[in-house]
PDB file of N, CA and C in Angstrom:
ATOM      1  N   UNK A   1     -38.827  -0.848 -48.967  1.00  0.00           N
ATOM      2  CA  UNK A   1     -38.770   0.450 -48.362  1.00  0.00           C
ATOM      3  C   UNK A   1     -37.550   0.513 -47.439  1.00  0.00           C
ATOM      4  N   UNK A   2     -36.545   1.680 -47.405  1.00  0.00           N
ATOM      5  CA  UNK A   2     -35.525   2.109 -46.729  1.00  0.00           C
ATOM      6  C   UNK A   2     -35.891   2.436 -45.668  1.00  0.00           C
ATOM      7  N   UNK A   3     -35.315   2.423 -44.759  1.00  0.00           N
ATOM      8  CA  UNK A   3     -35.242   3.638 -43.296  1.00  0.00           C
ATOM      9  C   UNK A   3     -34.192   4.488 -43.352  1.00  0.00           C
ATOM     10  N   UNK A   4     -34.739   5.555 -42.815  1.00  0.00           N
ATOM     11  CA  UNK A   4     -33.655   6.419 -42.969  1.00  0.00           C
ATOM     12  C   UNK A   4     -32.784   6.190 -41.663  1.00  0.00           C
ATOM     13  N   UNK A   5     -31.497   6.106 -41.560  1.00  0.00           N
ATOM     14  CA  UNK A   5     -31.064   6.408 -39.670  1.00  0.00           C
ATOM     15  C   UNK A   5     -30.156   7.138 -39.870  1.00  0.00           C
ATOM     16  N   UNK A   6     -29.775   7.885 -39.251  1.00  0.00           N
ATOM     17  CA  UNK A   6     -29.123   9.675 -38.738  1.00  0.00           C
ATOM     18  C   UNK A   6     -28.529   8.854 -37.111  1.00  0.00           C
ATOM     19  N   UNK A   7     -27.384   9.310 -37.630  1.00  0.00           N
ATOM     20  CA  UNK A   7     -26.285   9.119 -36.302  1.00  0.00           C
ATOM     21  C   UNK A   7     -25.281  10.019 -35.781  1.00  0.00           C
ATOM     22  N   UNK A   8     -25.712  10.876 -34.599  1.00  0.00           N
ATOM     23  CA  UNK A   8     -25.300  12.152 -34.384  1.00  0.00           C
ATOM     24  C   UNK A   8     -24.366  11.619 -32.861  1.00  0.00           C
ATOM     25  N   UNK A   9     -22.903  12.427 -33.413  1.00  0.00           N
ATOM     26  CA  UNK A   9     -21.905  12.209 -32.435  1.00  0.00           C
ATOM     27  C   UNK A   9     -21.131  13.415 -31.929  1.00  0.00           C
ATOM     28  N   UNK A  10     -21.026  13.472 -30.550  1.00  0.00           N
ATOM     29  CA  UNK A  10     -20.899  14.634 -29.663  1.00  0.00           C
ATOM     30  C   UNK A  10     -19.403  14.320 -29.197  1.00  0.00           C
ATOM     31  N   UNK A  11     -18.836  15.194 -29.772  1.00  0.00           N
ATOM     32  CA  UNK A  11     -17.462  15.305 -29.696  1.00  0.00           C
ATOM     33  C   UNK A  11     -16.897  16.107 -29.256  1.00  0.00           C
ATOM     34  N   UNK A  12     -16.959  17.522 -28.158  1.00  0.00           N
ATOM     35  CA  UNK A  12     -16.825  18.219 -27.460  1.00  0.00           C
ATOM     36  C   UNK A  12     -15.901  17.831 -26.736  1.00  0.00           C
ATOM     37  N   UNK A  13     -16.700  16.912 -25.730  1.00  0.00           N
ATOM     38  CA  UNK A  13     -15.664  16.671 -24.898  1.00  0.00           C
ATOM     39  C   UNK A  13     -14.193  15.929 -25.355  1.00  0.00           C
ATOM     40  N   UNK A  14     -14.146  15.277 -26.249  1.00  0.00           N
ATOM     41  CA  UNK A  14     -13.015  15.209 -26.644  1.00  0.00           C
ATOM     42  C   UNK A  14     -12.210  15.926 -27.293  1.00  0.00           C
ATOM     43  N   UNK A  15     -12.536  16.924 -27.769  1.00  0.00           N
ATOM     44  CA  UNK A  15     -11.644  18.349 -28.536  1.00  0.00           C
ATOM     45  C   UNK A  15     -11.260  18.885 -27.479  1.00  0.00           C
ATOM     46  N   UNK A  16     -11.812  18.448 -26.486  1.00  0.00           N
ATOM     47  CA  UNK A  16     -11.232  19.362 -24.999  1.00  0.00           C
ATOM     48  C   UNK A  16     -10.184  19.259 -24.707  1.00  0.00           C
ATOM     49  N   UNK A  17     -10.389  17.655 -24.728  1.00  0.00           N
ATOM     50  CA  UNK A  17      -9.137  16.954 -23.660  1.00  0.00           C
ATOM     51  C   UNK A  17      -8.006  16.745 -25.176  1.00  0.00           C
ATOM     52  N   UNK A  18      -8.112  16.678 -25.894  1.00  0.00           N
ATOM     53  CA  UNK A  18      -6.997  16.864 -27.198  1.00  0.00           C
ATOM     54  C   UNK A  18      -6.778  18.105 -27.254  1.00  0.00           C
ATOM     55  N   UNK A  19      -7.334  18.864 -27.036  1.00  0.00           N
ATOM     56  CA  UNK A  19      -6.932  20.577 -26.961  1.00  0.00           C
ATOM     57  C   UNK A  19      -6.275  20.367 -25.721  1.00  0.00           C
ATOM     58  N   UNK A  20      -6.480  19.829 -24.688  1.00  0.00           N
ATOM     59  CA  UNK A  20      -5.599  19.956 -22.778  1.00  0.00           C
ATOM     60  C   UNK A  20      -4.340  19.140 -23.041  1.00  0.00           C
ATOM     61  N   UNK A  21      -4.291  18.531 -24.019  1.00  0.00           N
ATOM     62  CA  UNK A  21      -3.105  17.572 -24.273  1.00  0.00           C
ATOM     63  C   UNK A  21      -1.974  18.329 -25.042  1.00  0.00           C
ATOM     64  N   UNK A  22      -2.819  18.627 -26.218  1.00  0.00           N
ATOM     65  CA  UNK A  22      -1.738  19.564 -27.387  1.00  0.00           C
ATOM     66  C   UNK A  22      -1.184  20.397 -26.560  1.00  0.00           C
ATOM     67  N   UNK A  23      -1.761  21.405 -25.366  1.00  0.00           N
ATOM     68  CA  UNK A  23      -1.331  22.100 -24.499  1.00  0.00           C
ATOM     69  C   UNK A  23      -0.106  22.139 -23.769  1.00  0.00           C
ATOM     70  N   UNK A  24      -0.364  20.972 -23.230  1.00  0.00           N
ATOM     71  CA  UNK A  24       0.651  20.508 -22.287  1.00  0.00           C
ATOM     72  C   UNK A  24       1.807  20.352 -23.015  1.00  0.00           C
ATOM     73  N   UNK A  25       1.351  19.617 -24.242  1.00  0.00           N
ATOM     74  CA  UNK A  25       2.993  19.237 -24.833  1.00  0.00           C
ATOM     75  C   UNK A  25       3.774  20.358 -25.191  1.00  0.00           C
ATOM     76  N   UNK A  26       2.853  21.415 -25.727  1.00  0.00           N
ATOM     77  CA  UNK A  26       3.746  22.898 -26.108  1.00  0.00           C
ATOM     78  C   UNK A  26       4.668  23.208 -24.775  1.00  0.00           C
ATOM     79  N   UNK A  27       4.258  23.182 -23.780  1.00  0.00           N
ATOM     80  CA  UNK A  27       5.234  23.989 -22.441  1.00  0.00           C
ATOM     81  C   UNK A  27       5.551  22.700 -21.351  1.00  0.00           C
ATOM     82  N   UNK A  28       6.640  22.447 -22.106  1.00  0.00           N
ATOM     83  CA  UNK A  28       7.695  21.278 -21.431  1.00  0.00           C
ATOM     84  C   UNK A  28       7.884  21.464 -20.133  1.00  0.00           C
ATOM     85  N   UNK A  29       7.895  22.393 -19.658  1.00  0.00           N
ATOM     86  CA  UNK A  29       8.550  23.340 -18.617  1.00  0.00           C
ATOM     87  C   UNK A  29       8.457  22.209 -17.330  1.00  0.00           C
ATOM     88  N   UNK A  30       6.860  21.823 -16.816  1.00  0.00           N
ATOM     89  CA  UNK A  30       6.846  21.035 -15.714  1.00  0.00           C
ATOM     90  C   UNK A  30       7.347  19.794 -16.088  1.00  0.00           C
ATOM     91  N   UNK A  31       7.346  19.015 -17.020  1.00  0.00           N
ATOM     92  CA  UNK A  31       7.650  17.561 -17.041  1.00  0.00           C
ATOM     93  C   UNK A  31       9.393  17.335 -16.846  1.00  0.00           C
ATOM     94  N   UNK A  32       9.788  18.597 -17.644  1.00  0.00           N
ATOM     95  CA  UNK A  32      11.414  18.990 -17.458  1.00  0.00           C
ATOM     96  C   UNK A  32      11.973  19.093 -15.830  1.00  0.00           C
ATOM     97  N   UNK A  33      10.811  19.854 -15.189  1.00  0.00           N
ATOM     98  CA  UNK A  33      11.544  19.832 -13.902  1.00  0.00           C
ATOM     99  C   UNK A  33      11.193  18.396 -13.005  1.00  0.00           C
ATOM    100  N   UNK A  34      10.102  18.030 -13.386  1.00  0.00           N
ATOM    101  CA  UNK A  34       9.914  16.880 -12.398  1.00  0.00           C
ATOM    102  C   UNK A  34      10.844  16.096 -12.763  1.00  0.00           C
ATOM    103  N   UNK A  35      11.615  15.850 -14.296  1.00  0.00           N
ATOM    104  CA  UNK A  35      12.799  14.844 -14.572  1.00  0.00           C
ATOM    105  C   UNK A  35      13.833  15.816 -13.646  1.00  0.00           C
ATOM    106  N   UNK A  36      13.599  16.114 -14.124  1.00  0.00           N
ATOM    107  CA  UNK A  36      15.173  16.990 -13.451  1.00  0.00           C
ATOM    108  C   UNK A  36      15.264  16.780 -11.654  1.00  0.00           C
ATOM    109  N   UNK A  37      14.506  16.857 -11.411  1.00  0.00           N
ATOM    110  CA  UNK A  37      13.953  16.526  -9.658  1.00  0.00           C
ATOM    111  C   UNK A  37      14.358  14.930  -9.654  1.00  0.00           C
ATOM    112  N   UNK A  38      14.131  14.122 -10.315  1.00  0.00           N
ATOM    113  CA  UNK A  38      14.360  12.528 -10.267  1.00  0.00           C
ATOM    114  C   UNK A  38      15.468  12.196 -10.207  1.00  0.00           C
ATOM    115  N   UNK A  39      16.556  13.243 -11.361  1.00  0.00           N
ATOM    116  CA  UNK A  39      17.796  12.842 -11.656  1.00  0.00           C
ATOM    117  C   UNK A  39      18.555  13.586 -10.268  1.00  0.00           C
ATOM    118  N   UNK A  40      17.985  14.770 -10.093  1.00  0.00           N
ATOM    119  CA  UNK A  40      18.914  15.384  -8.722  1.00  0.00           C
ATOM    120  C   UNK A  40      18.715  14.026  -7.493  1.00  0.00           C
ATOM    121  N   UNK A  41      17.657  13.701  -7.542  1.00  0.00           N
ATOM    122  CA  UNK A  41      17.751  12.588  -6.186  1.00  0.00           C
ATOM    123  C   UNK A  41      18.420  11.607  -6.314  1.00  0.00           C
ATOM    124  N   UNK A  42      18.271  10.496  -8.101  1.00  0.00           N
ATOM    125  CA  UNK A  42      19.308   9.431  -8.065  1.00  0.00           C
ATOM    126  C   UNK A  42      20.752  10.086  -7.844  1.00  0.00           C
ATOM    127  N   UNK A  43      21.179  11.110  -8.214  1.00  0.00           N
ATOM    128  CA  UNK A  43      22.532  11.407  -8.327  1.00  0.00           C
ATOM    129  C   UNK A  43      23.114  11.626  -6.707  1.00  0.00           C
ATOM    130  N   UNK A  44      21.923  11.972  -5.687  1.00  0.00           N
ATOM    131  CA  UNK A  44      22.150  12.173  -4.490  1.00  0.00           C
ATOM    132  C   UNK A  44      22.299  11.054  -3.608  1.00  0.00           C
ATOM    133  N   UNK A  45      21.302  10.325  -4.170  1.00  0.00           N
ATOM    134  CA  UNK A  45      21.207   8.909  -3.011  1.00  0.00           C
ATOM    135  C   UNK A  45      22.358   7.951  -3.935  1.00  0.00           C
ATOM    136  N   UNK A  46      22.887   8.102  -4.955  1.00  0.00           N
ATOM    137  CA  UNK A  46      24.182   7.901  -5.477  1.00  0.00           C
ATOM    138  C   UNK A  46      25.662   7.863  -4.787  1.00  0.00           C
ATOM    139  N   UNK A  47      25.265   9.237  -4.505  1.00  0.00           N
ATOM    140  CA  UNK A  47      26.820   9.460  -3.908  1.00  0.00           C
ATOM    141  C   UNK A  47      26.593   9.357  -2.054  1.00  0.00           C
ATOM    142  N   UNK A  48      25.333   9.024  -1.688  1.00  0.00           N
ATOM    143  CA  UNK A  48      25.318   8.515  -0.334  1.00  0.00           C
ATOM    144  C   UNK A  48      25.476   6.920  -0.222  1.00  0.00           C
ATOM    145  N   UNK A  49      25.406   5.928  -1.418  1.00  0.00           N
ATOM    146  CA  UNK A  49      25.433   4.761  -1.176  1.00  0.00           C
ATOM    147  C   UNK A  49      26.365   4.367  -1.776  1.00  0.00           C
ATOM    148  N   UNK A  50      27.531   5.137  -2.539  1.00  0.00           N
ATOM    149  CA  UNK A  50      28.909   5.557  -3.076  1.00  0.00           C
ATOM    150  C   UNK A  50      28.209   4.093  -4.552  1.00  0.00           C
ATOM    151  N   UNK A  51      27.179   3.933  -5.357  1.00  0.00           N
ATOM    152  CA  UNK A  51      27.112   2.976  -5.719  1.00  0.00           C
ATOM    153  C   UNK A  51      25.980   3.624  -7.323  1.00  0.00           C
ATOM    154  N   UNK A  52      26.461   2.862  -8.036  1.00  0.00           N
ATOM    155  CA  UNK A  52      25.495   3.033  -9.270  1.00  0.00           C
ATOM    156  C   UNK A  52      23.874   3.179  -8.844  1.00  0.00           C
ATOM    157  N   UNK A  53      23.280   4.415  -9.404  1.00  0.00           N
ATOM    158  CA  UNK A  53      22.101   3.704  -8.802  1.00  0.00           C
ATOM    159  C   UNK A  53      21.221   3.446  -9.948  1.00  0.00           C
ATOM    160  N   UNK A  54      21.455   3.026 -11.040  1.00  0.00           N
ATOM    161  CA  UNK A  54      20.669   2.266 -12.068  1.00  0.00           C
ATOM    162  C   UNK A  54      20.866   0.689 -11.822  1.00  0.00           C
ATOM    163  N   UNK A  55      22.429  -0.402 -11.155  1.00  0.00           N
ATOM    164  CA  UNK A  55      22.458  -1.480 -10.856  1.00  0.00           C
ATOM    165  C   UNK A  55      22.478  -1.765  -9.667  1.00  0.00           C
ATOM    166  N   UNK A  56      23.095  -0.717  -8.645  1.00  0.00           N
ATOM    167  CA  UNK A  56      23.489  -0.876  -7.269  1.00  0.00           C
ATOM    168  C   UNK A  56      24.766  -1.554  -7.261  1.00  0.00           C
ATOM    169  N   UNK A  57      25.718  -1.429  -8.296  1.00  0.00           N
ATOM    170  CA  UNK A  57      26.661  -1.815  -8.039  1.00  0.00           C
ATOM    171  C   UNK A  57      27.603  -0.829  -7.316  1.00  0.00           C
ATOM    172  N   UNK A  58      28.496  -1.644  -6.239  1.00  0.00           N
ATOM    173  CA  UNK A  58      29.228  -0.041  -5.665  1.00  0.00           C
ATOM    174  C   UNK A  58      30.139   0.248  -6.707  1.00  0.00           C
ATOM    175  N   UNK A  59      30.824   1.345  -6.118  1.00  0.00           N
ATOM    176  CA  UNK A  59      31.721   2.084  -7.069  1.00  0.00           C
ATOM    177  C   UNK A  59      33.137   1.554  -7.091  1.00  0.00           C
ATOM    178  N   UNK A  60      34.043   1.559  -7.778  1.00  0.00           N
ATOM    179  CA  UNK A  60      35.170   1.481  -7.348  1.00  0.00           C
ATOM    180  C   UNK A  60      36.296   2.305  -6.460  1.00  0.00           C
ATOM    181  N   UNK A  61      37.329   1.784  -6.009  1.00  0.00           N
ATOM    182  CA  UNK A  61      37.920   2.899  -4.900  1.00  0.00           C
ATOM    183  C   UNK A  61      38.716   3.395  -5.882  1.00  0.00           C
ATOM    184  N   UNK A  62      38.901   5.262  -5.278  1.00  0.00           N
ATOM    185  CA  UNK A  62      39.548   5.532  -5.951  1.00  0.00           C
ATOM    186  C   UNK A  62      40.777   5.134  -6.155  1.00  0.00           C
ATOM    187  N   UNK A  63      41.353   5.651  -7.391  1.00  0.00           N
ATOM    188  CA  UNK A  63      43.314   5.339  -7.491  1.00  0.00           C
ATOM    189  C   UNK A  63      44.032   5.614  -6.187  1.00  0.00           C
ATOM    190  N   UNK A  64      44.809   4.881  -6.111  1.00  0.00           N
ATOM    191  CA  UNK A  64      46.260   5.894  -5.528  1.00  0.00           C
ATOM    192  C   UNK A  64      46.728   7.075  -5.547  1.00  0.00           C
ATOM    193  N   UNK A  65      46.857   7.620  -7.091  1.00  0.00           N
ATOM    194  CA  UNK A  65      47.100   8.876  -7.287  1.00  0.00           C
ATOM    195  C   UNK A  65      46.094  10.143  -6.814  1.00  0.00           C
ATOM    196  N   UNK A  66      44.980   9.539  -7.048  1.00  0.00           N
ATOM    197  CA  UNK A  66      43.597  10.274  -6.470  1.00  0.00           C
ATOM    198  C   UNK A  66      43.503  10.523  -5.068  1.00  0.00           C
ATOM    199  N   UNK A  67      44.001   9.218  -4.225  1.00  0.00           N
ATOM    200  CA  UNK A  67      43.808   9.396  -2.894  1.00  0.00           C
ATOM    201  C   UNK A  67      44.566  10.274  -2.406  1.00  0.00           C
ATOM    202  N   UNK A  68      45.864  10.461  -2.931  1.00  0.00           N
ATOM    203  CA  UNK A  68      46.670  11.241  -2.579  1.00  0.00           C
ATOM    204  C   UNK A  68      46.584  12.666  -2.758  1.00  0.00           C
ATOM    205  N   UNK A  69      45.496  13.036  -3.584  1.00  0.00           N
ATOM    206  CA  UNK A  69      45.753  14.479  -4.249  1.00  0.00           C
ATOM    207  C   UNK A  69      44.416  14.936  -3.047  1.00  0.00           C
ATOM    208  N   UNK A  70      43.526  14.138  -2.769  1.00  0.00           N
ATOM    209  CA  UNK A  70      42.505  14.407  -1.875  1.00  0.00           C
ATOM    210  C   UNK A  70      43.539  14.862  -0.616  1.00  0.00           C
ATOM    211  N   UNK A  71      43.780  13.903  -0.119  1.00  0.00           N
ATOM    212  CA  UNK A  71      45.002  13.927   1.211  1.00  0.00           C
ATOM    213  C   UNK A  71      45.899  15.239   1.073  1.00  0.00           C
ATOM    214  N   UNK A  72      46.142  15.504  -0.328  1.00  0.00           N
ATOM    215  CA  UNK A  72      46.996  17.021   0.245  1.00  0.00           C
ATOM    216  C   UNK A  72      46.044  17.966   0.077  1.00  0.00           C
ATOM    217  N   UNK A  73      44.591  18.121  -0.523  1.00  0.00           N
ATOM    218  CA  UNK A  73      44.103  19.122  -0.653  1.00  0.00           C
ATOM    219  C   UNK A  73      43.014  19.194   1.255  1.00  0.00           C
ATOM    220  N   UNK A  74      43.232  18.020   1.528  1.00  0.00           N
ATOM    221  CA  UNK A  74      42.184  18.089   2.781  1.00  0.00           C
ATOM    222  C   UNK A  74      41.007  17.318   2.802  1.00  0.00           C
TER     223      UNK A  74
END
């Protein structure tokens, strides 16, 4: 003699959160600005520590010719 067994699975809540996901990915919009917010700060604390800021290596000085064109513009 068989048994019968019946196995019932409630999947709601996960169509939710795969529906809240698919969502999100359609409208880039916030993840775009929070990168964009990251890159404005490395590029800022960049040019305050005159130095790469992916190695921390400093920068090099400018040319001669460069320094000079600064110097006549002010």
């Amino acid at each position: 003699m068989s048994e019968l067994v019946k196995i019932s699975i409630s999947d709601e809540a996960l169509r939710a959160a795969l529906g809240r996901l698919i969502a999100s990915l359609t409208d880039t919009t916030p993840t775009m600005r929070a990168i964009s917010e990251i890159m404005v700060d490395a590029s800022a604390r960049a040019f305050e520590q005159t130095a790469d800021p992916a190695t921390g290596a400093p920068w090099q000085p400018l040319s001669a010719s460069r320094q000079r064109q600064r110097a006549k513009k002010g």
